[in-house]
Protein backbone atom coordinates (compact mmCIF):
# COMPACT_ATOMS: atom_id res chain seq x y z
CA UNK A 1 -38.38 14.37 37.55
CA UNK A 2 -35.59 12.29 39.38
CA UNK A 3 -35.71 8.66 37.97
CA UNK A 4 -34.54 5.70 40.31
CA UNK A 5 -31.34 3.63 39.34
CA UNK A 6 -32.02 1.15 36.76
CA UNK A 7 -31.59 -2.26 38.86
CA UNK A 8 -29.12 -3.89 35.80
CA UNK A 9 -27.04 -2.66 33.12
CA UNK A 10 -30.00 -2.89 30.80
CA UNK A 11 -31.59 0.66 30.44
CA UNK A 12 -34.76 1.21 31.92
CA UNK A 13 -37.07 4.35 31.53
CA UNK A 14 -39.15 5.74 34.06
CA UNK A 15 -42.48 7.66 33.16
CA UNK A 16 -44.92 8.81 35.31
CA UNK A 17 -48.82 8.67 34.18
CA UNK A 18 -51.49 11.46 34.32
CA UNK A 19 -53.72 12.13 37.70
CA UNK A 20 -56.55 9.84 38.14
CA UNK A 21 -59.12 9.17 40.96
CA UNK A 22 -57.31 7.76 43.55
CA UNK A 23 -58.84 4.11 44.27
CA UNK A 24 -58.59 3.88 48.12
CA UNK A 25 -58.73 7.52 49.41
CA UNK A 26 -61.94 9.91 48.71
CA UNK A 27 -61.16 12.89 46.62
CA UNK A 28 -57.41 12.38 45.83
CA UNK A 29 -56.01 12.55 42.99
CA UNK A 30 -52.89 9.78 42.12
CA UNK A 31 -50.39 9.18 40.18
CA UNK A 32 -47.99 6.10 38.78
CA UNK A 33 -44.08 5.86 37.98
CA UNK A 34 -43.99 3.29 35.43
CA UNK A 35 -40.94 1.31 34.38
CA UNK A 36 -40.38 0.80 30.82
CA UNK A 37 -39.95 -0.76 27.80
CA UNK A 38 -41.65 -4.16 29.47
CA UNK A 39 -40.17 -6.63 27.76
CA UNK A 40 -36.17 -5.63 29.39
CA UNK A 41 -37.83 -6.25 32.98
CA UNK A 42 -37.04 -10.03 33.69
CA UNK A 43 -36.86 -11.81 36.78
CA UNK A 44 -33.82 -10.24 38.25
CA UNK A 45 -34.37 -7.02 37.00
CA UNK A 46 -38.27 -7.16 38.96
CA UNK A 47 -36.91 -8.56 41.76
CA UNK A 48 -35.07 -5.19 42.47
CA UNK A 49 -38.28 -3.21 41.60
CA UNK A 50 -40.49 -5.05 43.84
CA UNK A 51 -37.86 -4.30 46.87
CA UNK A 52 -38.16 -0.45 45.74
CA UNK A 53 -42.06 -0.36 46.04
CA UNK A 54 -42.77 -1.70 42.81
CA UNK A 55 -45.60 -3.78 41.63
CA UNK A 56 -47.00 -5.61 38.74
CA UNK A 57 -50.45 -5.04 36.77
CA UNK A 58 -50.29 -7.43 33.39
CA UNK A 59 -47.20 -5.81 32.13
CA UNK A 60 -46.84 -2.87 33.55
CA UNK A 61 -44.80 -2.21 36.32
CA UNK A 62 -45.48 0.63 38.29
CA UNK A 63 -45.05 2.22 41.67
CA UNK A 64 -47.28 5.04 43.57
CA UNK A 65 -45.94 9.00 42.60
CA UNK A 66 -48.54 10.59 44.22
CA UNK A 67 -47.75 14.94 44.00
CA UNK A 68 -48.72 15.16 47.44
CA UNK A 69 -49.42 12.24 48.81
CA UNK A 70 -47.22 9.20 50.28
CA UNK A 71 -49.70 7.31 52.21
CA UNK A 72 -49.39 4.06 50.18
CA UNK A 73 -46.48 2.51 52.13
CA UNK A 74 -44.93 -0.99 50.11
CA UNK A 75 -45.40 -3.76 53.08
CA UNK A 76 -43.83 -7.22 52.89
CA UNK A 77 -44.30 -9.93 55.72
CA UNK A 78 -41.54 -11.85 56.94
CA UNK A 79 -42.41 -15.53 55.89
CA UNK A 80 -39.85 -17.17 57.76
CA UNK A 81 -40.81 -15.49 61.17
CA UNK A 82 -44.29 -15.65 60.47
CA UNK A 83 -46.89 -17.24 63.50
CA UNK A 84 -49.88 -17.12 62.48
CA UNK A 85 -52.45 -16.17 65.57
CA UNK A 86 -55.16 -17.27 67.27
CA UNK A 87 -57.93 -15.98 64.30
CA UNK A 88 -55.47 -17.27 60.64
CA UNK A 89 -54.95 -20.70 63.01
CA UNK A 90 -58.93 -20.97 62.90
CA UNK A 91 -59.05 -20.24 59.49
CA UNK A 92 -56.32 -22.82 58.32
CA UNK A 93 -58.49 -25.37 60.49
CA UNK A 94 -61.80 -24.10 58.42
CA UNK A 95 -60.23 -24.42 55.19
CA UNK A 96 -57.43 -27.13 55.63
CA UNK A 97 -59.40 -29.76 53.00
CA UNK A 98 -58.85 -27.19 50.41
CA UNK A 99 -56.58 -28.57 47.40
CA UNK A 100 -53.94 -26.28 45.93
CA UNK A 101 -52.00 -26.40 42.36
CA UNK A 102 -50.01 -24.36 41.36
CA UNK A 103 -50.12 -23.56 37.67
CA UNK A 104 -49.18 -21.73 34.49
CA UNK A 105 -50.82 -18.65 33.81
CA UNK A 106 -53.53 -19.82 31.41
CA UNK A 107 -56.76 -19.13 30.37
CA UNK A 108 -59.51 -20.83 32.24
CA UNK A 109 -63.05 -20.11 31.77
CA UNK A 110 -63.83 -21.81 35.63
CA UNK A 111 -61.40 -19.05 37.23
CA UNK A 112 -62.92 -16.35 34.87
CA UNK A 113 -66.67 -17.40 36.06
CA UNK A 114 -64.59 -17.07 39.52
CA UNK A 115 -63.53 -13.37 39.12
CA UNK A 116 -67.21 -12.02 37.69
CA UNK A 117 -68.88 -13.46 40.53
CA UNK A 118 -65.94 -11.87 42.90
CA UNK A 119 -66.01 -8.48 41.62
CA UNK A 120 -69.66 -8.03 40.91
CA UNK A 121 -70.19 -9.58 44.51
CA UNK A 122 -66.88 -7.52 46.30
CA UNK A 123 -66.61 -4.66 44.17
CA UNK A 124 -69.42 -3.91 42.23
CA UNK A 125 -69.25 -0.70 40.37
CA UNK A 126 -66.11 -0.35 40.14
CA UNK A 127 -65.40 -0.99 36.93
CA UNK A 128 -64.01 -3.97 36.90
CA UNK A 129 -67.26 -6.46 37.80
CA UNK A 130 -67.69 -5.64 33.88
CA UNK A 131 -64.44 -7.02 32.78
CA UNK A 132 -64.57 -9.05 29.73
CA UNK A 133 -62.42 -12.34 28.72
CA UNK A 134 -60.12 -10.13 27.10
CA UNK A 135 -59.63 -7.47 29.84
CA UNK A 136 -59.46 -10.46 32.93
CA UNK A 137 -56.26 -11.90 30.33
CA UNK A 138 -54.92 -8.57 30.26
CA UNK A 139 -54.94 -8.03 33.93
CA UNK A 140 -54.07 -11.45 35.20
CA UNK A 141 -52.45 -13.42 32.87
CA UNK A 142 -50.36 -11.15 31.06
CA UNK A 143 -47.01 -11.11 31.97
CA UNK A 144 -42.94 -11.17 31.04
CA UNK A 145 -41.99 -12.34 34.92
CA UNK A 146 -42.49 -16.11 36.72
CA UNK A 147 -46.43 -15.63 37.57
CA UNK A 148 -47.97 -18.16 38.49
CA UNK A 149 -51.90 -19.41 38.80
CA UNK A 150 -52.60 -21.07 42.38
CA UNK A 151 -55.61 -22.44 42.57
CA UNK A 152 -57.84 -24.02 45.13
CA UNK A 153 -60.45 -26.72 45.08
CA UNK A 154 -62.80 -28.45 47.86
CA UNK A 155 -62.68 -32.20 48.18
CA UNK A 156 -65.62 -32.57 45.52
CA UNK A 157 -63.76 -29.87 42.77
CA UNK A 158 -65.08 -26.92 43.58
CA UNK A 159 -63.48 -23.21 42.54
CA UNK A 160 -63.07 -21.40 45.95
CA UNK A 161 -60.17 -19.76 45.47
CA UNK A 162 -57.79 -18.46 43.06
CA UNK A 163 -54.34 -16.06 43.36
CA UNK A 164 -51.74 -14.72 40.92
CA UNK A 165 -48.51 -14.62 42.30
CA UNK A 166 -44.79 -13.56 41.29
CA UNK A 167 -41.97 -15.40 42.25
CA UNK A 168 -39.38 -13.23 43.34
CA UNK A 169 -35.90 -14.17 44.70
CA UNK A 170 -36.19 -12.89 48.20
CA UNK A 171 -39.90 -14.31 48.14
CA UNK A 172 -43.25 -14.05 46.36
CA UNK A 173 -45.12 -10.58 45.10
CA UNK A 174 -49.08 -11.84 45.80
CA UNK A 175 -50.78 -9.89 42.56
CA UNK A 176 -54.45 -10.98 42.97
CA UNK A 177 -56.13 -13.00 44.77
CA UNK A 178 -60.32 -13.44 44.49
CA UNK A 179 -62.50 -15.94 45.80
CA UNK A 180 -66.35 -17.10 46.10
CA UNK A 181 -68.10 -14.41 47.64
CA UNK A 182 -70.67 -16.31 49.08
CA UNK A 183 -67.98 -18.39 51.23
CA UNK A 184 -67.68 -16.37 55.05
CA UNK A 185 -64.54 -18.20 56.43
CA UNK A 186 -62.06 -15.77 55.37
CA UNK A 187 -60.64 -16.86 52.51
CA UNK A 188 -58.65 -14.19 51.24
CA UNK A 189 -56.66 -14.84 54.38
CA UNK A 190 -56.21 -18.43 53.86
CA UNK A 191 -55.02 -17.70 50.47
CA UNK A 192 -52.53 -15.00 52.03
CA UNK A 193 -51.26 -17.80 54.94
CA UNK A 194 -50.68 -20.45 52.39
CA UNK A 195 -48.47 -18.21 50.35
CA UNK A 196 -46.58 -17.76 53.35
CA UNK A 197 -46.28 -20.90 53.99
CA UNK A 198 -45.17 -21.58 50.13
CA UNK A 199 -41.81 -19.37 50.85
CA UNK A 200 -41.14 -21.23 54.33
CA UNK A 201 -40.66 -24.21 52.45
CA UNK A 202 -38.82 -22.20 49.60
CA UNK A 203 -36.78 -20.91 52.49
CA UNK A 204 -38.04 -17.49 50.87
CA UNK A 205 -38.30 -14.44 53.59
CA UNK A 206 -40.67 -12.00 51.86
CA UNK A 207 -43.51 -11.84 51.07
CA UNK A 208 -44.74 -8.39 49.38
CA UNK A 209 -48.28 -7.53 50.11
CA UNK A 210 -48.23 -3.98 47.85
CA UNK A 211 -49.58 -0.91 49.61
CA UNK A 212 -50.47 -0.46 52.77
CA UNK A 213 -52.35 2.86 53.60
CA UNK A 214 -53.32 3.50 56.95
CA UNK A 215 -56.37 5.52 56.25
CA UNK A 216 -57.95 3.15 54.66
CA UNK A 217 -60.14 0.63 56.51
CA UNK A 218 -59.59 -2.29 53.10
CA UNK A 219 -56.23 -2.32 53.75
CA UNK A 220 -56.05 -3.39 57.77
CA UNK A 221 -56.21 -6.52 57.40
CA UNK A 222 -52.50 -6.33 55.46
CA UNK A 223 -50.86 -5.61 59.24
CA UNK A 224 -52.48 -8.93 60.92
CA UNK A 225 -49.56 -10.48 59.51
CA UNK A 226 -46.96 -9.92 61.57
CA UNK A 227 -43.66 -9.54 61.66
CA UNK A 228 -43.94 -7.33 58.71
CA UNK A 229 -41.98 -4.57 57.41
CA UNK A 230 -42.27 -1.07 55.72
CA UNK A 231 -40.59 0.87 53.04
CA UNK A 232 -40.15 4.51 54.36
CA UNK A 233 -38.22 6.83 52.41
CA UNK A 234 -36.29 4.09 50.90
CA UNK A 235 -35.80 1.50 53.29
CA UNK A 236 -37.35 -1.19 54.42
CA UNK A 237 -38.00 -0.25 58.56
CA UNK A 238 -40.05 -3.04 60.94
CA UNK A 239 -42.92 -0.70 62.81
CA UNK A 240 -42.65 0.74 65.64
């Protein structure tokens, strides 16, 4: 197995995980290239990962290594060239009274209640709609990089929205984001435009997305923000 260069002098091993059902595409079988030990991936040292296709799941870093697969293409948006159009400029209208802070990762039984609803609403099933306090942590607030909680209120206090992100220095990694199910003004995409607009004013040009696969009709809406760019065979390419 051919390992890619450690991104610092520190030594970094790279192991890759048994087949599993693939998550996104019926009957396929994936695989993972995780980077290890944890605790020697800081915020340089991610940085460089994320720009080679990796992401972050608690502590675990990890990129696709599929055996015959590559349809989960890294995509990252370019934040300082980003307009939104006519459909995200009605949905920062809908939602422009919402409140954002942007925290420490903490625990906070409000987000929690959040995520249950989310995932027993979005994704129910699945495994993860049964999550308990300990696994949500795990997932979401576990983590040796600059994460962050941002969180997003109405003008009387209430939940709507809450994302994970990583800051990065070319830009942000967006982790997770859920949101109240029962809400229909797109707010998954709000949460995406206002991280955008978070690295315009950090003067930040990426933001990473993760995967993009083109077969699979839960990751479209990834390419509605445009201009964005790929990572094919190595190197980031804009789409033809």
């Amino acid at each position: 197995m051919s390992h890619p260069k450690a991104p610092s002098p520190q030594t970094l091993q790279f192991y890759s995980t048994a087949s599993y059902g693939c998550s996104y595409l019926p009957d396929h079988q994936a695989r993972s290239l995780v980077a290890a030990p944890s605790h020697l991936i800081n915020d340089k040292v991610y940085s460089k990962l994320v720009q080679q296709g990796f992401r972050r799941s608690g502590t675990f870093t990890y990129r696709p290594y599929c055996d015959q697969c590559q349809a989960c293409q890294p995509l990252r948006c370019d934040a300082l060239h980003f307009h939104p159009d006519r459909t995200q400029r009605r949905t920062l209208k809908r939602h422009g009274t919402l409140q954002a802070r942007v925290l420490p990762l903490h625990w906070n039984a409000d987000h929690y209640g959040l995520y249950r609803r989310y995932q027993s609403s979005r994704h129910p099933g699945a495994g993860m709609d049964e999550d308990n306090q300990s696994q949500y942590a795990q997932f979401l607030l576990a983590s040796h990089v600059s994460s962050r909680l941002v969180e997003f209120r109405d003008p009387d206090g209430v939940l709507k929205i809450v994302s994970v992100i990583d800051l990065l220095q070319d830009g942000l990694s967006a982790v997770y984001t859920f949101f109240d199910p029962d809400d229909a003004g797109s707010l998954g995409t709000y949460a995406i435009l206002w991280q955008l607009e978070y690295c315009r004013q950090e003067s930040l040009p990426w933001l990473y997305l993760g995967y993009w696969i083109e077969e699979s009709r839960k990751m479209t809406y990834k390419t509605r923000f445009r201009p964005y760019q790929l990572l094919v065979n190595g190197r980031w390419e804009w789409p033809a």
